[in-house]
Protein backbone atom coordinates (compact mmCIF):
# COMPACT_ATOMS: atom_id res chain seq x y z
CA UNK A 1 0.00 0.00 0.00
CA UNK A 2 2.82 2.77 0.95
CA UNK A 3 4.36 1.67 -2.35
CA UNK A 4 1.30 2.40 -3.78
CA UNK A 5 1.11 5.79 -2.59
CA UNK A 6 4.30 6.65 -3.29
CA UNK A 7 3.66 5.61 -6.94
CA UNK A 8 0.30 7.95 -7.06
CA UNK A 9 2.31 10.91 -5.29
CA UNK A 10 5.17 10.45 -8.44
CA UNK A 11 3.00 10.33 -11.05
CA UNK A 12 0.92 13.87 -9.49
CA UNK A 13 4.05 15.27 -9.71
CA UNK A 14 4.54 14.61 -12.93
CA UNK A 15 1.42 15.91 -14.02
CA UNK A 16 2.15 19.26 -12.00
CA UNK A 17 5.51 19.62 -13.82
CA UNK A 18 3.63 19.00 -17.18
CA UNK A 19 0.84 21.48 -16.03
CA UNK A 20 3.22 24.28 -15.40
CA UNK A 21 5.15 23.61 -18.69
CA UNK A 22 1.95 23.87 -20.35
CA UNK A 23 0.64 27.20 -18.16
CA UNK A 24 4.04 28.70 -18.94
CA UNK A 25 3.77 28.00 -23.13
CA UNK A 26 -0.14 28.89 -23.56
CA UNK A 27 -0.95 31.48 -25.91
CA UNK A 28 -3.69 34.38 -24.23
CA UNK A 29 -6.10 33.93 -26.82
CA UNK A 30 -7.19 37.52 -25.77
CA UNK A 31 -3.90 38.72 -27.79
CA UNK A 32 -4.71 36.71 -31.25
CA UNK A 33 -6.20 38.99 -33.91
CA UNK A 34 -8.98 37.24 -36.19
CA UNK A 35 -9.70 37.85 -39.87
CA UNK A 36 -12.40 40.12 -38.80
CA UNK A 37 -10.74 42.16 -36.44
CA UNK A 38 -7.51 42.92 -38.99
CA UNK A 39 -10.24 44.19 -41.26
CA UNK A 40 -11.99 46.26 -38.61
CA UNK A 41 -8.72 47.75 -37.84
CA UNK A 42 -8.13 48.16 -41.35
CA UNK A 43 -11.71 50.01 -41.83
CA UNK A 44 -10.81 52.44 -38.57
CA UNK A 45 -7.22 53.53 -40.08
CA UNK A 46 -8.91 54.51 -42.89
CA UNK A 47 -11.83 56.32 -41.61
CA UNK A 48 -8.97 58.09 -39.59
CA UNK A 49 -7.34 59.08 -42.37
CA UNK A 50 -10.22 60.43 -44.17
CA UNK A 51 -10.95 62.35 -41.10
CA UNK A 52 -14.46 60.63 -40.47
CA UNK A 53 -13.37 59.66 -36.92
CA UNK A 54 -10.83 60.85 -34.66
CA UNK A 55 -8.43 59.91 -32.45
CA UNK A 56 -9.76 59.16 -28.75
CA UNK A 57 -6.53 58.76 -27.25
C-alpha cells in the first residue's frame, strides 16, 4: 500500500511539472487577432485618415 502511494504521489508530480510547462507556453487567446478584427482595424485607419473619426486617445 505505501508503495502504492508513493507511486500515485510520483505520477501527481509529474502531471504538475507538465501542467506548469503547459501554463508557462499557452498562448492568451485575448492577444490573437482574427480575420475580422484585422479588417476592422483596417476600416478604422482609414476612416482616420479620411478624417471621419478621430483619435480618442
Amino acid at each position: 500500500m505505501v508503495d502504492n502511494d508513493k507511486q500515485i504521489l510520483k505520477e501527481l508530480k509529474e502531471i504538475r511539472t507538465d501542467i506548469d510547462y503547459i501554463k508557462e507556453h499557452m498562448i492568451d487567446t485575448d492577444m490573437i487577432l482574427t480575420d475580422d478584427d484585422v479588417e476592422s482595424i483596417k476600416e478604422a485607419e482609414k476612416d482616420l485618415k479620411e478624417g471621419k473619426t478621430k483619435r480618442l486617445v
